[in-house]
Protein backbone atom coordinates (compact mmCIF):
# COMPACT_ATOMS: atom_id res chain seq x y z
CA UNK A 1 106.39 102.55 109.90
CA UNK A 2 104.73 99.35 108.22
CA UNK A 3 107.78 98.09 105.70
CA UNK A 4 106.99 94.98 103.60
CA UNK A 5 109.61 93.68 101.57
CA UNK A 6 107.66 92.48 98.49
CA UNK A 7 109.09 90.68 95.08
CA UNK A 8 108.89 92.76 91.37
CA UNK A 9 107.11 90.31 89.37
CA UNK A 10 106.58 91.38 85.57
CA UNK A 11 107.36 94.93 86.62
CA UNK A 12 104.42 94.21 88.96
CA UNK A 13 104.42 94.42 93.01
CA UNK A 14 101.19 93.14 94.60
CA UNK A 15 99.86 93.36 97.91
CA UNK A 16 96.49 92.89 99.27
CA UNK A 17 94.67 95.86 101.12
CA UNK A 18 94.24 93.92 104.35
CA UNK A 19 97.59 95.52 105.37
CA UNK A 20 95.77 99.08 105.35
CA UNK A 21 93.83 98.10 108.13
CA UNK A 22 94.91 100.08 111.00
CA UNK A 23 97.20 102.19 109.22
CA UNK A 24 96.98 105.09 106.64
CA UNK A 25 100.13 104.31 104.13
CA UNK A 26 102.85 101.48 104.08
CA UNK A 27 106.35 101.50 102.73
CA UNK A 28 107.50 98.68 100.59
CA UNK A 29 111.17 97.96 99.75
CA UNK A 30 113.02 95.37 97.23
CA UNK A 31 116.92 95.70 96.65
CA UNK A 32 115.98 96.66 92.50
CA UNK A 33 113.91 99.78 93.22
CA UNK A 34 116.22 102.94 93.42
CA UNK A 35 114.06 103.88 96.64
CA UNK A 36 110.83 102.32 99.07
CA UNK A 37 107.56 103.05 97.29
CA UNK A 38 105.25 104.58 99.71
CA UNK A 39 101.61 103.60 98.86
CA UNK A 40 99.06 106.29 100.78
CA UNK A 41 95.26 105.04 101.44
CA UNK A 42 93.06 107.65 101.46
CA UNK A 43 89.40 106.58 101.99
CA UNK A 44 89.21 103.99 99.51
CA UNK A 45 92.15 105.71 97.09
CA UNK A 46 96.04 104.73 96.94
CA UNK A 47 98.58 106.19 95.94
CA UNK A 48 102.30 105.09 94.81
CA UNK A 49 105.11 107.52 95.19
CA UNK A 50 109.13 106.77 94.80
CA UNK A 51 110.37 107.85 98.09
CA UNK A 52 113.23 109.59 96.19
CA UNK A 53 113.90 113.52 96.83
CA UNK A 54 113.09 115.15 93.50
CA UNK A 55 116.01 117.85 94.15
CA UNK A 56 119.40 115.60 94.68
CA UNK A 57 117.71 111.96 94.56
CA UNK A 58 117.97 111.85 98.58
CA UNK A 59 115.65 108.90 100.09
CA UNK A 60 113.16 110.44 101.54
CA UNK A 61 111.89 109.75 105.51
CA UNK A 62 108.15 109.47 106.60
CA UNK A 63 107.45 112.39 109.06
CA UNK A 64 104.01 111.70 110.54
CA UNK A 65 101.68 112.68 107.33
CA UNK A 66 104.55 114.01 105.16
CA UNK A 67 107.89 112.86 103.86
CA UNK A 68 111.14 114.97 104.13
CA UNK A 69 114.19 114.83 103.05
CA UNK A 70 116.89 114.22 105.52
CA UNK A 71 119.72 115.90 102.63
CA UNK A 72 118.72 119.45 102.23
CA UNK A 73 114.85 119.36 103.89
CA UNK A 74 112.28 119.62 101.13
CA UNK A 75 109.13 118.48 101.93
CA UNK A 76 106.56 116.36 100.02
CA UNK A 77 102.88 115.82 101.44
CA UNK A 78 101.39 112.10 101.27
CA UNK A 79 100.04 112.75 97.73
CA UNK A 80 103.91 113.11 96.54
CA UNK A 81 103.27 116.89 96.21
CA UNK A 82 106.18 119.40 96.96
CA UNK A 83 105.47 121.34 100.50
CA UNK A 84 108.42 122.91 100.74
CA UNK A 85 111.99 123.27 98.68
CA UNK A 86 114.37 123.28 97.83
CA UNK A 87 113.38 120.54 95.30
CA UNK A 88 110.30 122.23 92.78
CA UNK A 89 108.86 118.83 91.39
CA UNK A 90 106.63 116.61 92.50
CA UNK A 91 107.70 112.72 93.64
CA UNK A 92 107.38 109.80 90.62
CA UNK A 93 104.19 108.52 90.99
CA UNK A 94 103.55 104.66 90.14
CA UNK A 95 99.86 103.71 88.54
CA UNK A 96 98.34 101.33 90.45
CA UNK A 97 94.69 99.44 90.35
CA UNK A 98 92.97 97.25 93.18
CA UNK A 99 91.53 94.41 91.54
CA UNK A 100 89.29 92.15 94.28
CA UNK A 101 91.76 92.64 97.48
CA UNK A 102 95.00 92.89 95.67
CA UNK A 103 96.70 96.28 94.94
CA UNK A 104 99.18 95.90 91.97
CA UNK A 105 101.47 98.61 91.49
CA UNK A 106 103.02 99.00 88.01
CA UNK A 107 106.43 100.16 87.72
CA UNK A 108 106.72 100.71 84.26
């Protein structure tokens, strides 16, 4: 698992796509999110999802191309959506843009 621990900056974290290279998502961690952020590329998409268990706010584990929940098993896919329950909501998604080679993820 690629983990980058990367600074909030306005409510802002920024990273540049070069770390997508050889691999399909990356998790990112700093000590004032509640959870990682796992950022999925997809072709030339990403997507931001709080790795945080919709059912009992569990942090969640990457499973090969899903996440699960190590407290009561739900299962999310890579797109944040619910696979399996118990939990019935999708993951928080962040908005994000990609200006140049810079992803910035905004957390408000």
């Amino acid at each position: 698992v690629a983990q980058l621990q990367l600074p909030i900056i306005d409510n802002r974290i920024k990273l540049e796509t070069s770390v997508f290279q050889d691999k399909a998502y990356v998790v990112i961690k700093n000590d004032h999110l509640p959870a990682p952020i796992y950022i999925h590329k997809e072709d030339k998409t990403y997507q931001a999802s709080l790795m945080l268990c919709t059912h009992r706010q569990c942090e969640l584990n990457v499973t090969g191309s899903f996440l699960s929940c190590p407290c009561h098993g739900s299962e999310f896919s890579n797109k944040g959506k619910v696979l399996t329950g118990p939990a019935d909501k999708d993951l928080q998604r962040f908005k994000l843009r990609v200006e140049g080679s810079t992803i910035i993820i905004d957390l408000t």
